[in-house]
N, C-alpha and C. Protein backbone atom coordinates (compact mmCIF):
# COMPACT_ATOMS: atom_id res chain seq x y z
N UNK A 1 27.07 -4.95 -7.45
CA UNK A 1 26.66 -3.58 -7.24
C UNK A 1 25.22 -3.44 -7.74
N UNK A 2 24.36 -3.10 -6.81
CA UNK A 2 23.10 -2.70 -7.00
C UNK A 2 23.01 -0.78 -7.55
N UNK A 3 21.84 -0.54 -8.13
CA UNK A 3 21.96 0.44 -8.54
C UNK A 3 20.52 0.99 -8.73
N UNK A 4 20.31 2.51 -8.05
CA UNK A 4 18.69 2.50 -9.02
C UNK A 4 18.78 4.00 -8.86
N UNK A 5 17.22 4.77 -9.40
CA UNK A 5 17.42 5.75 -8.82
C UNK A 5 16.73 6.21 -7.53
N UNK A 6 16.54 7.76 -6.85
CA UNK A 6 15.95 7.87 -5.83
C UNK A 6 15.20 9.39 -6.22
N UNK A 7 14.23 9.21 -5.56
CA UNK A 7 13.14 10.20 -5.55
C UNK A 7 12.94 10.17 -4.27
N UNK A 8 11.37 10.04 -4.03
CA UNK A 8 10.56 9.46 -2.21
C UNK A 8 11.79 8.08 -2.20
N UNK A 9 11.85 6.98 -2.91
CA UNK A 9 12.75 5.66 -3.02
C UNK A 9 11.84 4.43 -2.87
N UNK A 10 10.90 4.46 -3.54
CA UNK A 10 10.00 3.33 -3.40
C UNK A 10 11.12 2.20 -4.89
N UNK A 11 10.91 2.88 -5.75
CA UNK A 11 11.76 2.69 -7.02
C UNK A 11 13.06 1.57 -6.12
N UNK A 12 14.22 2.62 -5.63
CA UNK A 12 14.82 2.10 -5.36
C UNK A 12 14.82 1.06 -4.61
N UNK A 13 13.87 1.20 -3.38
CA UNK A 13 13.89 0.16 -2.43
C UNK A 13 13.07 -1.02 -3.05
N UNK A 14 12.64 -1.38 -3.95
CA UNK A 14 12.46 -2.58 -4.93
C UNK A 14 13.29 -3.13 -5.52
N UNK A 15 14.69 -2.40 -5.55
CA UNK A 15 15.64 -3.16 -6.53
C UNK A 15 16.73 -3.50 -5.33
N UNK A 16 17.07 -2.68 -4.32
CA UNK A 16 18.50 -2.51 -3.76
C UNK A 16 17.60 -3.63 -2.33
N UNK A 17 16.69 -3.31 -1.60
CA UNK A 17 16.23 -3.63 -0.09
C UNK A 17 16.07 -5.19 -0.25
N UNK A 18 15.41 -6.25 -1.37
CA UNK A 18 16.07 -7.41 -1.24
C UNK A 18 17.73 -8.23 -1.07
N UNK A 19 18.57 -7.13 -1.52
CA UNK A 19 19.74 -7.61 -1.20
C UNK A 19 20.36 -7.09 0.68
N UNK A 20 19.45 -6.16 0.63
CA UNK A 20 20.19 -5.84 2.57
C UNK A 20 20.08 -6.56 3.44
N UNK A 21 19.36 -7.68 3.48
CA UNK A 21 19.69 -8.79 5.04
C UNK A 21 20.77 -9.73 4.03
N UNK A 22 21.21 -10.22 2.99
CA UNK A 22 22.43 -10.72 3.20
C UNK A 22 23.65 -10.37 3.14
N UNK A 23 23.73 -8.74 2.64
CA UNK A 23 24.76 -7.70 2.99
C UNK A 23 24.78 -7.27 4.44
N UNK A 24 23.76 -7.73 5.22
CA UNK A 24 23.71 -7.36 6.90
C UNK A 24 24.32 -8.64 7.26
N UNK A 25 23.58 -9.68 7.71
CA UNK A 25 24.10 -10.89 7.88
C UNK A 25 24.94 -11.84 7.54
N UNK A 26 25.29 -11.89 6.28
CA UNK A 26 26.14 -12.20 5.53
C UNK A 26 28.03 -11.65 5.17
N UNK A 27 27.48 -10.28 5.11
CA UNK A 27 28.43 -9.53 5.31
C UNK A 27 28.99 -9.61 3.99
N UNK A 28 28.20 -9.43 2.69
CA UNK A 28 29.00 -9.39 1.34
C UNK A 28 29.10 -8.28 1.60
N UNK A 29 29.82 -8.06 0.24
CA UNK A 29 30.52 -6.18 0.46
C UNK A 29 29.22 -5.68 -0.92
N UNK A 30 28.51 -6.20 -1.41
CA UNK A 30 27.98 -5.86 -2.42
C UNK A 30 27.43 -4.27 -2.14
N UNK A 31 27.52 -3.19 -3.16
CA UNK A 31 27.05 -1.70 -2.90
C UNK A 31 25.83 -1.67 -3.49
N UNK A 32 24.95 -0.72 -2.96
CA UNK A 32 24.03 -0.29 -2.78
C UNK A 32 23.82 0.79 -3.29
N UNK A 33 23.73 1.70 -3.96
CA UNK A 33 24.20 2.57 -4.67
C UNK A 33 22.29 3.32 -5.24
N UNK A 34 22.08 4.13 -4.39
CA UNK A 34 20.89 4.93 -4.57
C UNK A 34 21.47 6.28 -5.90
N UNK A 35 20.87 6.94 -6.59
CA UNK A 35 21.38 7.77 -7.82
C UNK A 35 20.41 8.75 -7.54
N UNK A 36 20.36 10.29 -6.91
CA UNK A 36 19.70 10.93 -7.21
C UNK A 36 20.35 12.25 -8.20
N UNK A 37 18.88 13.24 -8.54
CA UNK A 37 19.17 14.38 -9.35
C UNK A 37 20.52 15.26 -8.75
N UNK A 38 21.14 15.99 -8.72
CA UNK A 38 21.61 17.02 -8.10
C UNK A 38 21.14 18.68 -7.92
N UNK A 39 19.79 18.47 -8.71
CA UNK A 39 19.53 19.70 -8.54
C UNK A 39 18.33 19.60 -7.43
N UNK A 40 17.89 18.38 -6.67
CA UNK A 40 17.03 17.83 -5.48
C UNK A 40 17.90 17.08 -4.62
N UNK A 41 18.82 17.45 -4.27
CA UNK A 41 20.26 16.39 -3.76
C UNK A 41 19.88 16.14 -2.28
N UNK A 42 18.42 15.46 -1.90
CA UNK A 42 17.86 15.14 -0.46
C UNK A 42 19.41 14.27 0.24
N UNK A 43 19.33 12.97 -0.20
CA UNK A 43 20.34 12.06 0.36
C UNK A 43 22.00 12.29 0.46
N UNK A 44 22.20 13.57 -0.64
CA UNK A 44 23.69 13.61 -0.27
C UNK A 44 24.02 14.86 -0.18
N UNK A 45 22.49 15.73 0.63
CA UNK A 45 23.03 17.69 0.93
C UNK A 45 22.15 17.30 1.80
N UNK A 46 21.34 16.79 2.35
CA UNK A 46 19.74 17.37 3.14
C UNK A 46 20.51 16.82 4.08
N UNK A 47 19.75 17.31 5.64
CA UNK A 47 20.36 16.42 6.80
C UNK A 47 19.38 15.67 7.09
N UNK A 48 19.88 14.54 8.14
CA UNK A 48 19.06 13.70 8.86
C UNK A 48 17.90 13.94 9.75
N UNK A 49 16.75 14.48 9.72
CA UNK A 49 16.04 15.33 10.55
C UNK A 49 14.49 15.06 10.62
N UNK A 50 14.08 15.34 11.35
CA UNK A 50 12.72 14.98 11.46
C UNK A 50 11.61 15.77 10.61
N UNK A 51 11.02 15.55 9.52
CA UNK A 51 10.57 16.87 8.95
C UNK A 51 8.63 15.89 8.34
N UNK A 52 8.13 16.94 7.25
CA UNK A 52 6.79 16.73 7.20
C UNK A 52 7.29 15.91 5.86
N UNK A 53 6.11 14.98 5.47
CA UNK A 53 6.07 14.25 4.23
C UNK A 53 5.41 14.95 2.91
N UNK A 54 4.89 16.77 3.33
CA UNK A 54 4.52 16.94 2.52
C UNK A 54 4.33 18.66 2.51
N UNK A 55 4.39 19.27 2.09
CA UNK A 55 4.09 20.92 2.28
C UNK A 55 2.90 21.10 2.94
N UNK A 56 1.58 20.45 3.16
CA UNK A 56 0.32 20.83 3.83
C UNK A 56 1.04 20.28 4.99
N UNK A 57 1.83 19.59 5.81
CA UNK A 57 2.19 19.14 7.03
C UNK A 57 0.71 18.36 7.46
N UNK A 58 0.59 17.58 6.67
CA UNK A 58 -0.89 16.34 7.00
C UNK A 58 0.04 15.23 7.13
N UNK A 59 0.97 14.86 7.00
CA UNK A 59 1.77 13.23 7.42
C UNK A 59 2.03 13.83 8.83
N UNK A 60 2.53 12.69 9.44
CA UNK A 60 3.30 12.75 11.03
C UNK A 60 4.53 13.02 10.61
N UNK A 61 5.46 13.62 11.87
CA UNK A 61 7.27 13.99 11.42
C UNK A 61 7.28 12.68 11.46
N UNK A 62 8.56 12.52 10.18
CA UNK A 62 9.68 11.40 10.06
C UNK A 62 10.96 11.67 9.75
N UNK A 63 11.54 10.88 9.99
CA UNK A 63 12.67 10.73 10.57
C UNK A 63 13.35 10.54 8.75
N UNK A 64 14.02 11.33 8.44
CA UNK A 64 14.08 11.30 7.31
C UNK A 64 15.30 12.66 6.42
N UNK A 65 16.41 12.08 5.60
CA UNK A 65 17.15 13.44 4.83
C UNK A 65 16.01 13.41 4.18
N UNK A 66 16.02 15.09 4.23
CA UNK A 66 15.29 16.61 4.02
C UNK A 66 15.64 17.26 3.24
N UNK A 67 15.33 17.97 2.66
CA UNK A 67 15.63 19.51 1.84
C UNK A 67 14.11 20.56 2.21
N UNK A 68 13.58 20.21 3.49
CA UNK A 68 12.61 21.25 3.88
C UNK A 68 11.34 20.58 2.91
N UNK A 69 10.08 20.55 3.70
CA UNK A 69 8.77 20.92 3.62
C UNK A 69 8.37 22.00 2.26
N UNK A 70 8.79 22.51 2.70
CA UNK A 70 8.90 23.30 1.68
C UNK A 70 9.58 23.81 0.05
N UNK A 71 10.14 23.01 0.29
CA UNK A 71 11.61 23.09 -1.07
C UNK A 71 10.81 22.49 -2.37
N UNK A 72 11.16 23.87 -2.86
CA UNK A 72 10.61 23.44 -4.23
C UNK A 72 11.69 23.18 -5.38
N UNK A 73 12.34 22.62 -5.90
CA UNK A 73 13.23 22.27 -6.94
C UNK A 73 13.21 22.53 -7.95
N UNK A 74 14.55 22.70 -8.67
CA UNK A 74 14.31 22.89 -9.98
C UNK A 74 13.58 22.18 -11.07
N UNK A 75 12.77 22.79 -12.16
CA UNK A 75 11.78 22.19 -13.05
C UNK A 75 13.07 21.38 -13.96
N UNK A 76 13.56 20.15 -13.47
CA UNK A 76 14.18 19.00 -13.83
C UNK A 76 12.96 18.23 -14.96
N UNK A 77 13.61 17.23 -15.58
CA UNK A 77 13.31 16.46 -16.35
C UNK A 77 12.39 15.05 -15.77
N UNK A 78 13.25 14.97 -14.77
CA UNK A 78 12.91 13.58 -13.86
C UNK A 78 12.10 13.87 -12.97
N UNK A 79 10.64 14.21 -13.51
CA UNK A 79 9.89 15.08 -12.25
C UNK A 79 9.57 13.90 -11.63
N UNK A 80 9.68 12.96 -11.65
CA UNK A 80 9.53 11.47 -10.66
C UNK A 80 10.51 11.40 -9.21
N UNK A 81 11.80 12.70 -9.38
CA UNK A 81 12.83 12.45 -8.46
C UNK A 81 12.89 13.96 -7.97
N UNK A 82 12.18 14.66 -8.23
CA UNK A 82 11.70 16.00 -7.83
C UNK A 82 11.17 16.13 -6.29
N UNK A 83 11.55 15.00 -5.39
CA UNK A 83 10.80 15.26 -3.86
C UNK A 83 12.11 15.88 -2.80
N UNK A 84 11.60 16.44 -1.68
CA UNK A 84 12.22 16.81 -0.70
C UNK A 84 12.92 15.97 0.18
N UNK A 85 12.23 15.07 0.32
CA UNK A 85 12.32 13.63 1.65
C UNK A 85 12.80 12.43 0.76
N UNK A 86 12.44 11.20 1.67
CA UNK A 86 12.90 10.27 1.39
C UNK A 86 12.36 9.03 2.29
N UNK A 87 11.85 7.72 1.51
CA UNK A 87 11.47 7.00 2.62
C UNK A 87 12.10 6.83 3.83
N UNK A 88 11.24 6.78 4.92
CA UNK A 88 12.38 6.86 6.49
C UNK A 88 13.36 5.38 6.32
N UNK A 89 12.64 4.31 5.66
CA UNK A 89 13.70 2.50 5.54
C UNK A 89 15.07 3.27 4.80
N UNK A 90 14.48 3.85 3.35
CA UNK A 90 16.02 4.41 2.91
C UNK A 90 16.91 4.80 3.13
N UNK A 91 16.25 5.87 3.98
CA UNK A 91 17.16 7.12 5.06
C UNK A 91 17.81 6.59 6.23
N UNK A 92 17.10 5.62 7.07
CA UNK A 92 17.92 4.75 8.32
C UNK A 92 19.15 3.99 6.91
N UNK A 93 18.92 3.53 6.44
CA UNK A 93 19.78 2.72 6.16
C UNK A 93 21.01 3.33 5.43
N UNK A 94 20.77 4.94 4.63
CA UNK A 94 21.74 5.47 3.78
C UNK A 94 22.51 6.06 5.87
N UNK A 95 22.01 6.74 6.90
CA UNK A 95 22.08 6.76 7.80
C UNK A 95 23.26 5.56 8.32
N UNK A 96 23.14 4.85 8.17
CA UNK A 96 24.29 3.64 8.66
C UNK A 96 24.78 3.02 8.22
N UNK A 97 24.91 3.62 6.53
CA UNK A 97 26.64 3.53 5.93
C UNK A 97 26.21 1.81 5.16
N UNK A 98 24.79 1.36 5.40
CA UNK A 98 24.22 0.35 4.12
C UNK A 98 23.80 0.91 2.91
N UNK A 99 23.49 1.85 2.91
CA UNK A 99 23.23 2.45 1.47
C UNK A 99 24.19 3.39 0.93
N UNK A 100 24.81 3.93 -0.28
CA UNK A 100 25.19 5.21 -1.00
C UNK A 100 24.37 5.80 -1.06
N UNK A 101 24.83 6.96 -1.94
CA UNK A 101 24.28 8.10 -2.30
C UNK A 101 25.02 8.98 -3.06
N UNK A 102 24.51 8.79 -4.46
CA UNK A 102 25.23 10.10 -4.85
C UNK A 102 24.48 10.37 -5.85
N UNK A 103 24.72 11.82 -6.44
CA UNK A 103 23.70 12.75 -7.45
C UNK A 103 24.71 12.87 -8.95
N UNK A 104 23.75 13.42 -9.74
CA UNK A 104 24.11 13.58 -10.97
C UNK A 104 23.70 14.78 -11.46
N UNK A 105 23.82 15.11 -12.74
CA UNK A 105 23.30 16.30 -13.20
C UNK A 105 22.43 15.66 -14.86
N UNK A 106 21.38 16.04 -15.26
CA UNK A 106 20.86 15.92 -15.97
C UNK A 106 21.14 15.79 -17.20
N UNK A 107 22.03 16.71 -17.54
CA UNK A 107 22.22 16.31 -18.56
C UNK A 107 23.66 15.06 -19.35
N UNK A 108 24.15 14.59 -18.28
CA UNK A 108 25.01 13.29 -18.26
C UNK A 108 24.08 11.80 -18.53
N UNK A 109 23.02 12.30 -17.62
CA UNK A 109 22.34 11.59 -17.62
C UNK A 109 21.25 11.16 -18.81
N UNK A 110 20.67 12.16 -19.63
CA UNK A 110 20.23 12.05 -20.70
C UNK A 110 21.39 11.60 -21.95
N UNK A 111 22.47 11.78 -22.06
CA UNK A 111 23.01 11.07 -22.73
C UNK A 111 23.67 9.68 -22.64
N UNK A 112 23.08 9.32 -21.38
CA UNK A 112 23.53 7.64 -21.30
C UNK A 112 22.35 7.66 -21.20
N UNK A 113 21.22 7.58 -21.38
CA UNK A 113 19.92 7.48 -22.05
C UNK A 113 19.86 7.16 -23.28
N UNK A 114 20.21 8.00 -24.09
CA UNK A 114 20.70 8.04 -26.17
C UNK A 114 21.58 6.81 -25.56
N UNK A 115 22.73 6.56 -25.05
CA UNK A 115 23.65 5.30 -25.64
C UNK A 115 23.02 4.56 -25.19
N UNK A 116 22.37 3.90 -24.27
CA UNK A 116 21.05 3.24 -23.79
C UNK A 116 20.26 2.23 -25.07
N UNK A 117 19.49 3.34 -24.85
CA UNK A 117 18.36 3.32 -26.84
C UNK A 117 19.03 2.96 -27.89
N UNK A 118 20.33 3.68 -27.89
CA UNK A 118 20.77 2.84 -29.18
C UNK A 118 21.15 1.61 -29.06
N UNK A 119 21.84 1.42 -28.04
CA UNK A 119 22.16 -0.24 -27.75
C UNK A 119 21.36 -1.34 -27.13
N UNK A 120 20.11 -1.12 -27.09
CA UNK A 120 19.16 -1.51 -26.41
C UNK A 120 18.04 -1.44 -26.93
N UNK A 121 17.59 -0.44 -27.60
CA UNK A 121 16.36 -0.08 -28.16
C UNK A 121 15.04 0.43 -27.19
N UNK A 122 15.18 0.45 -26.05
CA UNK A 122 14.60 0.61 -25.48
C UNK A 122 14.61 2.68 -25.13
N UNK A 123 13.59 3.27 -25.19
CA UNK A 123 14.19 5.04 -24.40
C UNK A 123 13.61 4.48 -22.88
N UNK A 124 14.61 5.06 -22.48
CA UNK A 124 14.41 4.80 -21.15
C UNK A 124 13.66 6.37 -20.03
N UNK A 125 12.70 6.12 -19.13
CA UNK A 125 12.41 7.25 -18.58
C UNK A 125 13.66 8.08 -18.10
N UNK A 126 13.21 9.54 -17.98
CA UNK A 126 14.55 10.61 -17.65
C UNK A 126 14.99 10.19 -15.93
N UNK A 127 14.04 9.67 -15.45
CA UNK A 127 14.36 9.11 -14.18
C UNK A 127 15.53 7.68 -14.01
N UNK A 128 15.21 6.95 -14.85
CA UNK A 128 15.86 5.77 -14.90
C UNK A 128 17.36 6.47 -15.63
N UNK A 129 17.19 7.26 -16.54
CA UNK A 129 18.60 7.83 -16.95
C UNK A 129 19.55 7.58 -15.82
N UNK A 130 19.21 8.26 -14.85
CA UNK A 130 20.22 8.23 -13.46
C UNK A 130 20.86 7.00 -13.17
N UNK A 131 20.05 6.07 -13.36
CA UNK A 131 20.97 4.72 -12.67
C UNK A 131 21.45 3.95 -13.78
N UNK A 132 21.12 4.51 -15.47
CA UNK A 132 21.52 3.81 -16.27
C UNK A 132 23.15 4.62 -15.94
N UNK A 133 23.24 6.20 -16.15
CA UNK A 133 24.43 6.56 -15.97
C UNK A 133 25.35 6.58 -15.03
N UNK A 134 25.00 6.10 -14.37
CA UNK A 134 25.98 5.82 -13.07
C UNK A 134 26.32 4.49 -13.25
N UNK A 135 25.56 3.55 -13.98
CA UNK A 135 26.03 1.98 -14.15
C UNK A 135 26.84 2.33 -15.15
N UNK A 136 26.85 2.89 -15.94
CA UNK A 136 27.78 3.03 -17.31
C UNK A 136 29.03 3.61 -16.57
N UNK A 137 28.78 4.45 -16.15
CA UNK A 137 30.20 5.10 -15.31
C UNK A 137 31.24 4.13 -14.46
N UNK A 138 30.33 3.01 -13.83
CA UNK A 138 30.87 2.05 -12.65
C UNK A 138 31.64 0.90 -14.22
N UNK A 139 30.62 1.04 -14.76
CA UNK A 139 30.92 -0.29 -15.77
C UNK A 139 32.92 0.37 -16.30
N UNK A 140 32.69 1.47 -16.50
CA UNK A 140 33.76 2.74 -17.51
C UNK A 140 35.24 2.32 -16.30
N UNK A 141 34.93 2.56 -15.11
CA UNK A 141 35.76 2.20 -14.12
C UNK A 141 36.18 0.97 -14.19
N UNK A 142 35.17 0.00 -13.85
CA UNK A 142 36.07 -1.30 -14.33
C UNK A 142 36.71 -1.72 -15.09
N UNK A 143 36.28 -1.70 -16.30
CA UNK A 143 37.25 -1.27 -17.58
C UNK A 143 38.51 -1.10 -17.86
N UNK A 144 38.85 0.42 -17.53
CA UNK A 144 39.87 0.68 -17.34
C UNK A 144 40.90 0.39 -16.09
N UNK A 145 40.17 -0.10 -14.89
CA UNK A 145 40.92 -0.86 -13.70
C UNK A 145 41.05 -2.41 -13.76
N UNK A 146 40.14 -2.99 -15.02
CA UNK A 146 40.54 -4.17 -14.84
C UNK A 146 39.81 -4.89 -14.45
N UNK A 147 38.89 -4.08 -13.00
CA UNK A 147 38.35 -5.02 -12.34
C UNK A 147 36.70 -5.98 -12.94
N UNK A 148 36.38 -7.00 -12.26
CA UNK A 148 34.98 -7.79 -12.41
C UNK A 148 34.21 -7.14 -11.95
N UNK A 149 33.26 -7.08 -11.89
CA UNK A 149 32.18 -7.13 -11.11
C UNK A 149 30.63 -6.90 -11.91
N UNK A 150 29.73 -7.24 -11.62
CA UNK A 150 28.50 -7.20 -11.83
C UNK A 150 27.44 -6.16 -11.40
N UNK A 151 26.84 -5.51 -12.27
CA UNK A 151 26.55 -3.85 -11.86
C UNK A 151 24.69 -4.66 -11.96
N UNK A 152 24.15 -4.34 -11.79
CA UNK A 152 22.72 -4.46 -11.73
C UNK A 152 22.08 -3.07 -11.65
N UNK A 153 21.38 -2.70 -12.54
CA UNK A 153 20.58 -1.49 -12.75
C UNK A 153 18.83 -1.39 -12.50
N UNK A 154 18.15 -0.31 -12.20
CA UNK A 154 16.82 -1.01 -12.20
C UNK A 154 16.18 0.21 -13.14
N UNK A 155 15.86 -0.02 -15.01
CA UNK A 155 15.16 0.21 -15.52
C UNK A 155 13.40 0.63 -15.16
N UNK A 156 13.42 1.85 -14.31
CA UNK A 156 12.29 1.90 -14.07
C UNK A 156 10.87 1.91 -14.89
N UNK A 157 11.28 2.46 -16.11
CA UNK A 157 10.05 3.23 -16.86
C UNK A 157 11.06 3.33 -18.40
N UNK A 158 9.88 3.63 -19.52
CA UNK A 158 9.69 4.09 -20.49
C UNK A 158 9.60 5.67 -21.10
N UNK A 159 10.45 6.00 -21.40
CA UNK A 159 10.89 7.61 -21.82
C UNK A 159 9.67 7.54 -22.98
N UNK A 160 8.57 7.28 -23.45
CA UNK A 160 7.60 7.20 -24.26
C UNK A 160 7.04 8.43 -24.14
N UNK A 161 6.76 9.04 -22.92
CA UNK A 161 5.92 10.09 -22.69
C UNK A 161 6.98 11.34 -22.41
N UNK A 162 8.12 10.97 -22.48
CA UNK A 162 9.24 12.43 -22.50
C UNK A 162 9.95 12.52 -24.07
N UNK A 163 8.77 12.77 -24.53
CA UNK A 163 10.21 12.83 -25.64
C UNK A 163 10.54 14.45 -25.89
N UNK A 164 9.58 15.03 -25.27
CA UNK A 164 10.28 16.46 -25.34
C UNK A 164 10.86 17.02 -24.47
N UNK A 165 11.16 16.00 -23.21
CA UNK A 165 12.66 16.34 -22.91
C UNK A 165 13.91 15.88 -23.75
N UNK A 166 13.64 14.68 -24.33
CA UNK A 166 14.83 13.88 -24.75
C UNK A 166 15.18 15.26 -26.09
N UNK A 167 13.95 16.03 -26.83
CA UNK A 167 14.11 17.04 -27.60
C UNK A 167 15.18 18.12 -27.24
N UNK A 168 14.14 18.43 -26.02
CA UNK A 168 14.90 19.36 -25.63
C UNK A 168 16.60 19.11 -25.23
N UNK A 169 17.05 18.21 -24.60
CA UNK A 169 18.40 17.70 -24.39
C UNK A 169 19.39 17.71 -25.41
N UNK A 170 18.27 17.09 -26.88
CA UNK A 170 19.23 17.08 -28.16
C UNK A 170 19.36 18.50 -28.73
N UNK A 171 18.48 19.47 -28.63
CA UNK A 171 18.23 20.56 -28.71
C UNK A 171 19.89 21.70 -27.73
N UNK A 172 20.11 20.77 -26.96
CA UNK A 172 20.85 21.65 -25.88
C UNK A 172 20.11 22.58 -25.05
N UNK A 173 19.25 22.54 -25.07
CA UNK A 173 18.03 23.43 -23.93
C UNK A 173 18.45 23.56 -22.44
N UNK A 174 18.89 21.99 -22.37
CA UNK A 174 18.43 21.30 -20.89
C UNK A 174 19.58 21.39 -20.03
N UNK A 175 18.61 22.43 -18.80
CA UNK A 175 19.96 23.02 -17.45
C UNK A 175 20.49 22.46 -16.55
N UNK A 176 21.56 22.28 -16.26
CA UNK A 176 22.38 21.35 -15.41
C UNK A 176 21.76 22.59 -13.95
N UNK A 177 21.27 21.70 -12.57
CA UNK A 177 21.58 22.95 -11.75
C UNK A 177 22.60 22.53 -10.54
N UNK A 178 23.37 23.63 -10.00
CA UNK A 178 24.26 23.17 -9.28
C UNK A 178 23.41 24.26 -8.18
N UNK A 179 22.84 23.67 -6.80
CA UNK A 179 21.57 24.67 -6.20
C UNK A 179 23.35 24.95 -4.76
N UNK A 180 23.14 26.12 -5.08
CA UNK A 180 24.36 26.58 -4.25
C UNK A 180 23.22 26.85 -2.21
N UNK A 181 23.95 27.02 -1.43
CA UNK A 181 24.06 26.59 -0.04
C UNK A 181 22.87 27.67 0.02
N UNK A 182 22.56 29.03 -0.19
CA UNK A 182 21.33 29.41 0.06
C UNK A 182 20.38 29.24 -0.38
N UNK A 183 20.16 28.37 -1.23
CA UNK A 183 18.84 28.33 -1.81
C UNK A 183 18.82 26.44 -0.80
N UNK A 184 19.72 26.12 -0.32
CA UNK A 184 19.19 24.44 0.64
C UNK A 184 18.57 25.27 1.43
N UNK A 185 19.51 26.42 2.33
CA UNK A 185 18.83 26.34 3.67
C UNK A 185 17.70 27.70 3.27
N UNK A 186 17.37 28.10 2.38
CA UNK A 186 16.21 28.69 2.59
C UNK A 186 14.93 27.34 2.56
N UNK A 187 15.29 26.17 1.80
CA UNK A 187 14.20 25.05 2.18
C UNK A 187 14.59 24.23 3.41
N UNK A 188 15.53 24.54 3.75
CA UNK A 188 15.58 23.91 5.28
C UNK A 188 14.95 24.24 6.53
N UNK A 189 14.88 26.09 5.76
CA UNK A 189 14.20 27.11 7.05
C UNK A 189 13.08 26.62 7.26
N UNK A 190 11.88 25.32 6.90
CA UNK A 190 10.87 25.22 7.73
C UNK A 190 10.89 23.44 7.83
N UNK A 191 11.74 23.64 7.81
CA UNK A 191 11.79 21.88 9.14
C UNK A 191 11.94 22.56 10.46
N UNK A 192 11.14 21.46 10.73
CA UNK A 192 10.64 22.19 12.41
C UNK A 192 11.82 21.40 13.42
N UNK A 193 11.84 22.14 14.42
CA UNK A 193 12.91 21.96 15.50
C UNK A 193 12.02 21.26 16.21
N UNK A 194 12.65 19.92 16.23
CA UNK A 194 12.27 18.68 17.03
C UNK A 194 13.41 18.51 17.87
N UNK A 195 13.52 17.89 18.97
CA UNK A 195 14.38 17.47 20.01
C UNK A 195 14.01 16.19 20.14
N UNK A 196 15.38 15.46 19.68
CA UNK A 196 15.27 14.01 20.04
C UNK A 196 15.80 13.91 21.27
N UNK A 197 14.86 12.52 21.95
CA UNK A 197 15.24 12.22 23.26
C UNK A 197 16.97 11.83 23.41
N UNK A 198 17.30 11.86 24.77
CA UNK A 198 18.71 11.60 24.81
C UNK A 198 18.84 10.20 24.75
């Protein structure tokens, strides 16, 4: 099991996109497992759609899950995973059932950060939190099922320069958001209506 997190997915597609031609060709079952925020939930709320790479609409449409041109997100921790879109390689591929996708909430995530650091020594960025906690979670499953397997995580960054989120978290400050269905499609309202050919 591959694991990282996702923002745009450059991050990810460094850790997970060397293993996809022998999970294509090969046909291991190994997962793929992209981790985004939930309060920017592009890959597992946005649809598949043709939209801009940026609020000035200066990129060309791509082909890409969306949360709108426009969508501005909640002031999260992981402002590294704070985007609308998603690389179009990511998106074809979460698109045809080679990649996962699933979200978290912040503050789960900052505390498998703390168990992280302590067992590791390392603080890890609030971005990398995500795929540390979702590996801890997969690891928690096996565990208790018994099963093997080998989780691979991709430590992006150094929490050096957040420590007043990691404050704020220990503090209890820090807001979980759960962005309910009108506030997607008010950032959906300006992806533009493209018609794909038949």
């Amino acid at each position: 099991m591959v694991i990282g997190c996702v923002g745009g997915g450059s991050n990810f597609a460094g850790i997970a996109f060397p293993f996809v031609q022998d999970k294509l060709k090969k046909n291991l079952k190994t997962r793929l497992v992209g981790v985004e925020p939930a309060a920017c939930p592009t890959l597992t709320r946005g649809p598949y759609v043709y939209d801009y790479g940026d609020t000035g609409k200066m990129t060309p449409l791509m082909k890409q899950y969306t949360l709108g041109h426009n969508f501005v997100p909640p002031g999260i921790h992981a402002g590294g995973l704070r985007y609308h879109g998603v690389a179009r390689t990511v998106a074809q591929l979460v698109h045809e059932g080679v990649i996962e996708a699933i979200s978290l909430y912040q503050n789960p995530c900052f505390k498998a950060s703390l168990i992280f650091a302590k067992c590791e020594g390392i603080l890890p960025a609030p971005e990398s939190s995500h795929a540390i906690c979702a590996a801890m979670d997969e690891a928690v499953r096996c565990r208790e099922s018994g099963e093997k397997k080998t989780i691979l995580f991709n430590l992006s960054g150094h929490g050096h320069f957040d420590l007043t989120a990691y404050d704020a978290y220990l503090r209890g400050d820090l807001q979980d958001y759960d962005l309910d269905e009108e506030i997607l499609e008010k950032g959906r309202a300006s992806i533009p209506d493209v018609k794909e050919p038949a």
